[in-house]
Protein backbone atom coordinates (compact mmCIF):
# COMPACT_ATOMS: atom_id res chain seq x y z
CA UNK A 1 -1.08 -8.93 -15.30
CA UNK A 2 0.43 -11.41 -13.10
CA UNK A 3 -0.18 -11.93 -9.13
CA UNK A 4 -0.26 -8.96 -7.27
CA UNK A 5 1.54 -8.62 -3.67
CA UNK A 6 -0.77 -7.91 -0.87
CA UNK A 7 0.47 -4.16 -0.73
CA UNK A 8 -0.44 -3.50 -4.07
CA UNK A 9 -3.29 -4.63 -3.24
CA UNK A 10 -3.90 -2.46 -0.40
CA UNK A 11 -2.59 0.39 -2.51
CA UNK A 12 -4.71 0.05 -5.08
CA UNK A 13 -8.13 -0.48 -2.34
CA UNK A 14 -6.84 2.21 -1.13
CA UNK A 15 -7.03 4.99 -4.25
CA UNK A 16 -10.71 3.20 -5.83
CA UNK A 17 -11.55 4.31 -1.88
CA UNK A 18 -10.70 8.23 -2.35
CA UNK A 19 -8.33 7.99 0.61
CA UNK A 20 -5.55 10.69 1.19
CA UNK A 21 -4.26 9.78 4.53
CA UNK A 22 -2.71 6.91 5.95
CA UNK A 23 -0.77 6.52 8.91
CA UNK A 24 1.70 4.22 10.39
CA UNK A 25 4.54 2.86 11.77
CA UNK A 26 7.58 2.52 9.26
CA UNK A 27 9.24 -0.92 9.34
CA UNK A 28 9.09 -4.48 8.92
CA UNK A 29 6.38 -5.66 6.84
CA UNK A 30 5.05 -2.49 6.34
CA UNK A 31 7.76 -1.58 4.25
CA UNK A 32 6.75 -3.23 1.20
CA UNK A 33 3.62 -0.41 1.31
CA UNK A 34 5.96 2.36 1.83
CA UNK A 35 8.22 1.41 -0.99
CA UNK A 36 4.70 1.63 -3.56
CA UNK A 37 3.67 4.74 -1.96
CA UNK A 38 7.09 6.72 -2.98
C-alpha cells in the first residue's frame, strides 16, 4: 500500500475507534473526508 492522505487516515482512526457520528462543516479541506465517507 502506498502513502495514505491524511483523510484516510482520519477515516480509518475513525472506524478502529467504533465511531458513528461525525459532524461538520462541508467545504474546503474538509472535502477530501466527505468524498471517503460516500
Amino acid at each position: 500500500m502506498g502513502k495514505m492522505k491524511g483523510a484516510e487516515i482520519l477515516i480509518e482512526c475513525l472506524k478502529k475507534e467504533g465511531v458513528k457520528h461525525i459532524f461538520g462543516y462541508p467545504g474546503g479541506v474538509i472535502l477530501d473526508i466527505f468524498d471517503l465517507l460516500y
